[in-house]
C-alpha atoms as a PDB file:
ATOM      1  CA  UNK A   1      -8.888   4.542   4.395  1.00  0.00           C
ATOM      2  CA  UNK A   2     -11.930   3.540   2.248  1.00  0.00           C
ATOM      3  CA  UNK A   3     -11.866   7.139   1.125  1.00  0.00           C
ATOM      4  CA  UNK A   4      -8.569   6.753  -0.683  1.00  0.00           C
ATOM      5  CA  UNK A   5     -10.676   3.787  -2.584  1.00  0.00           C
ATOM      6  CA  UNK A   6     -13.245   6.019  -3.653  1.00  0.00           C
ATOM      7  CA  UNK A   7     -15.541   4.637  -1.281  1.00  0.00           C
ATOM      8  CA  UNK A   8     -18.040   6.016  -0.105  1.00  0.00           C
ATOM      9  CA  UNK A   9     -20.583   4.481   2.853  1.00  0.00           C
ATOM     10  CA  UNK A  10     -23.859   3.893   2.437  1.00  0.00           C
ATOM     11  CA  UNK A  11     -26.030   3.134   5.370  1.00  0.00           C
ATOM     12  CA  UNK A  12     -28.625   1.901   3.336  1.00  0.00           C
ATOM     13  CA  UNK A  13     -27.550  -0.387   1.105  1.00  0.00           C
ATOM     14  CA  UNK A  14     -28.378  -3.781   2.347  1.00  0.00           C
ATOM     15  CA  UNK A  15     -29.125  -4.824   6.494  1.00  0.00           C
ATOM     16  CA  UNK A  16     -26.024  -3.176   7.434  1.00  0.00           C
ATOM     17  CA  UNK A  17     -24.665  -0.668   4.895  1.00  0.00           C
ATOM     18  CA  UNK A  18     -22.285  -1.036   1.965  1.00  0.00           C
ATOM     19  CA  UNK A  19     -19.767   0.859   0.734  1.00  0.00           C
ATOM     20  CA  UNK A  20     -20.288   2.420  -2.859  1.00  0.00           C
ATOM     21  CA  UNK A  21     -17.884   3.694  -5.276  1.00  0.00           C
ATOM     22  CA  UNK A  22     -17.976   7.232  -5.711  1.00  0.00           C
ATOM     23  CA  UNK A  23     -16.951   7.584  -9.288  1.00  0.00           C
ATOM     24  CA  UNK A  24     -19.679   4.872 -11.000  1.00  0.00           C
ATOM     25  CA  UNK A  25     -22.326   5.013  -7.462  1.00  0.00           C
ATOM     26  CA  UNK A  26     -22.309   0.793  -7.953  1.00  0.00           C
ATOM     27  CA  UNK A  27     -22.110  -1.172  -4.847  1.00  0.00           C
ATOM     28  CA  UNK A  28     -19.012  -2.412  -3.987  1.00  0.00           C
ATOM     29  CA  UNK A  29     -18.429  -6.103  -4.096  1.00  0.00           C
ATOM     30  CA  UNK A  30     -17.739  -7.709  -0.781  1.00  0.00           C
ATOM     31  CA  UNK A  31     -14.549  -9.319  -2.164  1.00  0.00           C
ATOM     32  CA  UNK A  32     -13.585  -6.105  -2.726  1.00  0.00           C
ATOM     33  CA  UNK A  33     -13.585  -4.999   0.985  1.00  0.00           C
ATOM     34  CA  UNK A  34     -11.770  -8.081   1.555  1.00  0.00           C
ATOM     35  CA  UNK A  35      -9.457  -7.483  -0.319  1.00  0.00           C
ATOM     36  CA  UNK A  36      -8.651  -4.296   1.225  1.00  0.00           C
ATOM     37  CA  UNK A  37      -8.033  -6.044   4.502  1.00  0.00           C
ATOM     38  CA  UNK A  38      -5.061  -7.721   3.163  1.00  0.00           C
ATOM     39  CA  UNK A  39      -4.182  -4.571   1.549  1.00  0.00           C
ATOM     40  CA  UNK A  40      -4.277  -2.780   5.066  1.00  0.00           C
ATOM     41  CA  UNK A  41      -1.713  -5.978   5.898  1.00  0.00           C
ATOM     42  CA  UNK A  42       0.679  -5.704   3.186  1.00  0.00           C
ATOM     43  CA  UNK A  43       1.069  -1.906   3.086  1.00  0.00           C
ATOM     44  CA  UNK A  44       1.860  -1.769   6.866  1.00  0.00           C
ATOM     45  CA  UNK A  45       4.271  -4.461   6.349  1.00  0.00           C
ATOM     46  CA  UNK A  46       6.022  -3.052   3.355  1.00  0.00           C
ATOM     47  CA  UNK A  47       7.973   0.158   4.023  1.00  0.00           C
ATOM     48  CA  UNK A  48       6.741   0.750   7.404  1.00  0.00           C
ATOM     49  CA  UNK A  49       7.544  -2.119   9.209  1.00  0.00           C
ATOM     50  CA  UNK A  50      10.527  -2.731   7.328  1.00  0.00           C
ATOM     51  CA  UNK A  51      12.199   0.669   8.279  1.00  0.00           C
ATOM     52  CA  UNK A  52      11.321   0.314  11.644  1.00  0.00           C
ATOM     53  CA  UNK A  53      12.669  -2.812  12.054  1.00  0.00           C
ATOM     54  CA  UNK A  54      15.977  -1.563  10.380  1.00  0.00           C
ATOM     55  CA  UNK A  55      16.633   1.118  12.415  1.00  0.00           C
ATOM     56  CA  UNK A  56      16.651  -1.357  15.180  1.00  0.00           C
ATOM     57  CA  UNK A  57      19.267  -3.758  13.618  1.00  0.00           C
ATOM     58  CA  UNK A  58      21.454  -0.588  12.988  1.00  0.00           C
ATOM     59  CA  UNK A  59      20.826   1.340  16.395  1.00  0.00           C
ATOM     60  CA  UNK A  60      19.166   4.308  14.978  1.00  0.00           C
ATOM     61  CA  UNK A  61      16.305   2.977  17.623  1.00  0.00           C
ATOM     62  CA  UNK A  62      16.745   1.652  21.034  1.00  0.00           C
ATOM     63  CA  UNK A  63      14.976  -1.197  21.679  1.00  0.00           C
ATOM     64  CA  UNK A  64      12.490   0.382  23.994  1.00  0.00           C
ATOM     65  CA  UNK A  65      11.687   3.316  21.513  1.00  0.00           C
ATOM     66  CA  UNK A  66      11.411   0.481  18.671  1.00  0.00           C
ATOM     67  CA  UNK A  67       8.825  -1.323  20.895  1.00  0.00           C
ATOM     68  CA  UNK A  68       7.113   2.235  21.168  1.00  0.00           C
ATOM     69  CA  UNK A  69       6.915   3.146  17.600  1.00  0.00           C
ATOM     70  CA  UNK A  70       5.690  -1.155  17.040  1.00  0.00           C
ATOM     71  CA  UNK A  71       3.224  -0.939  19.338  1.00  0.00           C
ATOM     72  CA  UNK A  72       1.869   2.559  17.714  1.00  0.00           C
ATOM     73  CA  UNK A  73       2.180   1.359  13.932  1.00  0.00           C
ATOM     74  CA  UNK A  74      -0.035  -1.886  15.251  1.00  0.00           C
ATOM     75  CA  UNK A  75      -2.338  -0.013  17.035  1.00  0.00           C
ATOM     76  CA  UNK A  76      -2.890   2.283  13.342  1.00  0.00           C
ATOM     77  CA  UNK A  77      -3.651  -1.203  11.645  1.00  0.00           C
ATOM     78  CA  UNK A  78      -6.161  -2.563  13.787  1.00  0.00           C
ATOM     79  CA  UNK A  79      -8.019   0.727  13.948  1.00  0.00           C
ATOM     80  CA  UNK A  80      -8.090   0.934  10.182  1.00  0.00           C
ATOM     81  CA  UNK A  81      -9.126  -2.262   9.562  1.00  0.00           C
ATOM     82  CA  UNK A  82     -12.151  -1.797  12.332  1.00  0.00           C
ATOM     83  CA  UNK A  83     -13.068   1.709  10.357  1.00  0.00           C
ATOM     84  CA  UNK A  84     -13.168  -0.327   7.250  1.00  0.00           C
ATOM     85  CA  UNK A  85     -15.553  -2.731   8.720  1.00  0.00           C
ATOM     86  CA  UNK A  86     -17.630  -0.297  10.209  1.00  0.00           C
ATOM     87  CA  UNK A  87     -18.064   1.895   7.223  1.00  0.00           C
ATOM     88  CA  UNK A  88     -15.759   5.098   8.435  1.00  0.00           C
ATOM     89  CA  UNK A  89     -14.516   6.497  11.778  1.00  0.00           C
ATOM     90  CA  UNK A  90     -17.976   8.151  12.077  1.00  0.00           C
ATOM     91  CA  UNK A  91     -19.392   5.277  11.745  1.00  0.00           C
ATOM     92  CA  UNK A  92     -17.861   3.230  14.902  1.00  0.00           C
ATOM     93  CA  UNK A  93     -19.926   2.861  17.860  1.00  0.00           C
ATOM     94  CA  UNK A  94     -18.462   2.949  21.327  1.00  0.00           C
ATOM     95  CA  UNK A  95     -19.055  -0.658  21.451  1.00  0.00           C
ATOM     96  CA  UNK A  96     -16.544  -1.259  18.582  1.00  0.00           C
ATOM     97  CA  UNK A  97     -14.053   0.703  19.796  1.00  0.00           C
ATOM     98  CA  UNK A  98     -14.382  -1.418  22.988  1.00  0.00           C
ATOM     99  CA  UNK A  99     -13.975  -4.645  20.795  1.00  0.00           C
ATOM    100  CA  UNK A 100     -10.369  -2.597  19.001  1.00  0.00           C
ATOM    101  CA  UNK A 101      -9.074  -1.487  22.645  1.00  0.00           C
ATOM    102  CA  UNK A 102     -10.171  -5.346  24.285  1.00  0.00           C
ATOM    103  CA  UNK A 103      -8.541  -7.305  21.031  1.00  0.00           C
ATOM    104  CA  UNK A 104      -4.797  -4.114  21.208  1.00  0.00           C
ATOM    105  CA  UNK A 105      -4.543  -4.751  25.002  1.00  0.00           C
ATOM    106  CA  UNK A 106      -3.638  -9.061  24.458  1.00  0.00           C
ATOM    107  CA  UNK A 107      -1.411  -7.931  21.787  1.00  0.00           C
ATOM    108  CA  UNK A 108       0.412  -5.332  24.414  1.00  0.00           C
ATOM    109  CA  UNK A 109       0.585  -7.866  26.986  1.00  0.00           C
ATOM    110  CA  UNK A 110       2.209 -10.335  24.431  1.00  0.00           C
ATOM    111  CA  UNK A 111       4.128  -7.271  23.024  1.00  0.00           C
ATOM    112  CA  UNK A 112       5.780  -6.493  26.646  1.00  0.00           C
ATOM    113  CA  UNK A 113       7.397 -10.192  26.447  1.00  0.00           C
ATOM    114  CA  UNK A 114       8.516  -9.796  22.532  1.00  0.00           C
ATOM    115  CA  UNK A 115      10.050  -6.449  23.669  1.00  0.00           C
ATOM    116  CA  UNK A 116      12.080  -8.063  26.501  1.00  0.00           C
ATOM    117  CA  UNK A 117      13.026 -10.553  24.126  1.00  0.00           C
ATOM    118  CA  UNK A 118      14.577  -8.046  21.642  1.00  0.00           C
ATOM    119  CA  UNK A 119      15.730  -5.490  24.428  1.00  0.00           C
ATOM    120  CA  UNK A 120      18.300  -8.779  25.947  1.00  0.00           C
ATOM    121  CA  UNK A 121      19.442  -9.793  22.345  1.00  0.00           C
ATOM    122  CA  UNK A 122      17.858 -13.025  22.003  1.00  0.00           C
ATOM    123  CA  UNK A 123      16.597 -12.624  18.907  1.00  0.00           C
ATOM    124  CA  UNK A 124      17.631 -12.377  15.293  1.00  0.00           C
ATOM    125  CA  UNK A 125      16.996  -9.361  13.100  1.00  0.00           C
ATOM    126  CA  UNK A 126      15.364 -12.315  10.951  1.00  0.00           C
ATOM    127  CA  UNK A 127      13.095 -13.610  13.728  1.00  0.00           C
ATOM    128  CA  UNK A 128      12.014 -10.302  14.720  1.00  0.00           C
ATOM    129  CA  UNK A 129      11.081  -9.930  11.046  1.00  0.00           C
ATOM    130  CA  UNK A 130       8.856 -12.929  11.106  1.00  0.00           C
ATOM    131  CA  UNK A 131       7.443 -12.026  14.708  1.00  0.00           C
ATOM    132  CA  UNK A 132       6.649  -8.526  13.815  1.00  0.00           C
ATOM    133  CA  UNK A 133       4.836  -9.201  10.783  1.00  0.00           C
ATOM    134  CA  UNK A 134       2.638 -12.101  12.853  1.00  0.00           C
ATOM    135  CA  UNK A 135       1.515  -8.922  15.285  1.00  0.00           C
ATOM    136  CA  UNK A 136       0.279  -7.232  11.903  1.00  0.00           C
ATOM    137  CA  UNK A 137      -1.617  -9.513  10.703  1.00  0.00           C
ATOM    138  CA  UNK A 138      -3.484 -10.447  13.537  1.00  0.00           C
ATOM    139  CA  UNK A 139      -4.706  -6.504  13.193  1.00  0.00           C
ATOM    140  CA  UNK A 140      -7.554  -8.647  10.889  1.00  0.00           C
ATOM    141  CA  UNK A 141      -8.840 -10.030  13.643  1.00  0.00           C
ATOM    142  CA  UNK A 142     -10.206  -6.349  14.220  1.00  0.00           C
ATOM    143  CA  UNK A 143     -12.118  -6.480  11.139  1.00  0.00           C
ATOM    144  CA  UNK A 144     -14.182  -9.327  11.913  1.00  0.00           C
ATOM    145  CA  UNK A 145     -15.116  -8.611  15.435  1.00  0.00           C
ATOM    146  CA  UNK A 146     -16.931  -5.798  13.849  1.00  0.00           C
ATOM    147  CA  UNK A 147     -18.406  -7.290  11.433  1.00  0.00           C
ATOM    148  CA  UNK A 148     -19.458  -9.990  14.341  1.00  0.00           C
ATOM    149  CA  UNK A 149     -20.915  -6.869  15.986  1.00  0.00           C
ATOM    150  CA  UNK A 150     -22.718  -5.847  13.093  1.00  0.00           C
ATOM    151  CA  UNK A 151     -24.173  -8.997  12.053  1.00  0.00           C
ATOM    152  CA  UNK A 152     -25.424  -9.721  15.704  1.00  0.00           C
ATOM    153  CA  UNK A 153     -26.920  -5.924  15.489  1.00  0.00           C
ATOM    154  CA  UNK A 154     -28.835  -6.633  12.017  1.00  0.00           C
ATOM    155  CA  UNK A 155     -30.879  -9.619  13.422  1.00  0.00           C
ATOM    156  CA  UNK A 156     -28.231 -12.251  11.554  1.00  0.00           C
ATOM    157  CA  UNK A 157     -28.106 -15.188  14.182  1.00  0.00           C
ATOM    158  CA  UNK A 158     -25.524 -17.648  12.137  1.00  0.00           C
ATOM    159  CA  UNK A 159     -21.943 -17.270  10.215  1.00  0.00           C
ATOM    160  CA  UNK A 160     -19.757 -19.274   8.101  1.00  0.00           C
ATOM    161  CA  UNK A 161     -16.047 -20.138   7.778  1.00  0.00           C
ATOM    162  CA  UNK A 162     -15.266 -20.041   4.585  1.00  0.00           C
ATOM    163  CA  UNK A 163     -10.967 -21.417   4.130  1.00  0.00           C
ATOM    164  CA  UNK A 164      -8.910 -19.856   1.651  1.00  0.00           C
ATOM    165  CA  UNK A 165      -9.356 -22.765  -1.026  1.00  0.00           C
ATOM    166  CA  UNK A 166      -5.925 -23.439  -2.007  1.00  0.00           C
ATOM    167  CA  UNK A 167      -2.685 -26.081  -0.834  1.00  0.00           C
ATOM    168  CA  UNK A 168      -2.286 -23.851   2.324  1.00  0.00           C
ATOM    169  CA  UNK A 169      -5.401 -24.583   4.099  1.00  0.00           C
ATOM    170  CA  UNK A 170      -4.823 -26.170   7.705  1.00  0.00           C
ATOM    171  CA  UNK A 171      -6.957 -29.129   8.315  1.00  0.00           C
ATOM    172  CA  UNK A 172      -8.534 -26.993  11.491  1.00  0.00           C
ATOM    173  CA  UNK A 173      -9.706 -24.325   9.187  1.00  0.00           C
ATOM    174  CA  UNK A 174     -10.942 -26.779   6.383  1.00  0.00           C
ATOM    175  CA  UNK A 175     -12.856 -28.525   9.060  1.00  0.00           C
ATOM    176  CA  UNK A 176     -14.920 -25.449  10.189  1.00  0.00           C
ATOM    177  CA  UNK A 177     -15.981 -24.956   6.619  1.00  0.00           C
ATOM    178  CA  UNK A 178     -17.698 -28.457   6.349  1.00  0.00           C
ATOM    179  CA  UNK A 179     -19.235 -27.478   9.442  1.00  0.00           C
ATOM    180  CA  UNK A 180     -21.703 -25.173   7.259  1.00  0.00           C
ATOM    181  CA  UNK A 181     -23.768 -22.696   8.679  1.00  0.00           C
ATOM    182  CA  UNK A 182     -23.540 -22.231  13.207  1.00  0.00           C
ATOM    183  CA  UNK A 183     -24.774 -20.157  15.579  1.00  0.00           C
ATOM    184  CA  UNK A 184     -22.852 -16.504  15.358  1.00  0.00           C
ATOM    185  CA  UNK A 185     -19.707 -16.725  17.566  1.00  0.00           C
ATOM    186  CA  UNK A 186     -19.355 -20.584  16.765  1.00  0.00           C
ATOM    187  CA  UNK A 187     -16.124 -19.448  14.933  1.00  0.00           C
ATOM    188  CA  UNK A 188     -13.191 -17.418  15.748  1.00  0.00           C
ATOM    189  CA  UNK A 189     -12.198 -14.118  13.928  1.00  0.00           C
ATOM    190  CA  UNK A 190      -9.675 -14.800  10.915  1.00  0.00           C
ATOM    191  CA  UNK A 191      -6.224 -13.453  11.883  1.00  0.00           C
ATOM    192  CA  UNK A 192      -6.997 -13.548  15.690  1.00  0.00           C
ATOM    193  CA  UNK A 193      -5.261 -17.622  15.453  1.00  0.00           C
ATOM    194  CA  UNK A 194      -8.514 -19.002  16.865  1.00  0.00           C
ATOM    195  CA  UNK A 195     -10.985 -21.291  14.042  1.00  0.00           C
ATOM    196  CA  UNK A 196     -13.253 -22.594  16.924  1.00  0.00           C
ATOM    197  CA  UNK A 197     -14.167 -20.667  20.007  1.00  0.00           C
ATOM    198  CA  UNK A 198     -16.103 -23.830  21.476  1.00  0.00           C
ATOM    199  CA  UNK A 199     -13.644 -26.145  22.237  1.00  0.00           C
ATOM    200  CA  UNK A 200     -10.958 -24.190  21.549  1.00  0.00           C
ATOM    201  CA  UNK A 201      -9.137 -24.695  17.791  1.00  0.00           C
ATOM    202  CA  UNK A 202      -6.290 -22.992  16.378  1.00  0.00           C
ATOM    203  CA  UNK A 203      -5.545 -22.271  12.838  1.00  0.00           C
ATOM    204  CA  UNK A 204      -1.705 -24.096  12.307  1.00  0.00           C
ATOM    205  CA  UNK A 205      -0.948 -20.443  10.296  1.00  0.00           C
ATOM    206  CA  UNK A 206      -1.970 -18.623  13.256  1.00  0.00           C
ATOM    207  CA  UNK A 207      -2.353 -15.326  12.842  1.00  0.00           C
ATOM    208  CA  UNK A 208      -1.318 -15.421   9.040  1.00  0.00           C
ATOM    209  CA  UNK A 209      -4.830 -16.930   8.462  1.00  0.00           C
ATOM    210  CA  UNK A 210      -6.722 -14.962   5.612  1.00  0.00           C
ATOM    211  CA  UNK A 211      -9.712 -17.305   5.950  1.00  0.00           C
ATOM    212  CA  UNK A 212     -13.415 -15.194   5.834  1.00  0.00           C
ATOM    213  CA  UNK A 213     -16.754 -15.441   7.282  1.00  0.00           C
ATOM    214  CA  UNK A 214     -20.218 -14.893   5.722  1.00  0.00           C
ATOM    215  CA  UNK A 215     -23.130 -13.740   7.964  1.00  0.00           C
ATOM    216  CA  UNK A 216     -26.933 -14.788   7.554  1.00  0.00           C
END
């Protein structure tokens, strides 16, 4: 995915590699990576998504080969947004894929329920929309437990929420960014719902959070 950029990884830029672009060779910007994650988001909720979700309403799917083909286009976002965290495919270690398959196999379980749900008619093509594009979203949640995994393999010890900044920020997210600086794993991964791991806190957008971390 960072290859359609013109990105290029370089393991040793920085404690844990950067990505650079291949056209000028400057690093490129952390906000810029970030930015891709939402990209990943909005692409796979654009046409994708949308088609699949109209062949549904229509009955060009059933609803068991819908849930099939949801479960597969979800799977394909959280693995690109662990690659993009990880620098490349040949980058991920077997311990990150273990984090991807872990973080896919709650969103099965919760996708088994959603499909029964859709598969007895109790929902509305409009509230499938909504639910459907929750599931996406959390696939950022697989971008920060890599970078989690990084950070805790480069010697960084502490992270920090940082909310989105604007009239959308939930009080529980606002409130883990005055907390400063904490120990790594402190804080939830953005997108996965959770803001706190320790008690437990929950971001009021859920999975629709697009709050970030920084690692030191």
């Amino acid at each position: 995915m960072a290859e359609q950029q013109g990105w290029l990884w370089d393991q040793n830029a920085g404690q844990v590699g950067q990505y650079r672009d291949f056209a000028t060779g400057e690093l490129v910007p952390e906000s810029d990576v970030i930015e891709f994650v939402n990209d990943i988001i909005d692409d796979t909720t654009g046409d994708p998504l949308e088609t699949l979700n109209t062949m549904l309403e229509d009955g060009r799917l059933s609803a068991e080969e819908w849930a099939a083909a949801f479960a597969l286009l979800l799977q394909t976002a959280y693995i690109q947004q662990a690659e993009l965290a990880a620098g490349g495919r040949e980058q991920m270690t077997p311990e990150q894929w273990a984090l991807v398959i872990a973080a896919l196999g709650v969103q099965y379980g919760f996708l088994e329920d959603f499909a029964r749900q859709v598969r007895n008619g109790q929902l509305t093509p409009a509230q499938i929309e909504a639910r459907t594009k929750m599931y996406i979203n959390s696939s950022r949640e697989a971008f920060w437990s890599v970078k989690d995994q990084k950070a805790l393999g480069a010697g960084y010890t502490q992270e920090r929420w940082d909310a989105v900044g604007d009239s959308s920020t939930c009080s529980p997210c606002a409130d883990a960014e005055r907390m400063g600086w904490q120990p790594i794993g402190t804080f939830g991964e953005p997108g996965s719902g959770r803001v706190l791991n320790n008690p437990p806190t929950t971001c009021e957008g859920l999975t629709n959070c697009r709050c970030e971390k920084f690692y030191r």
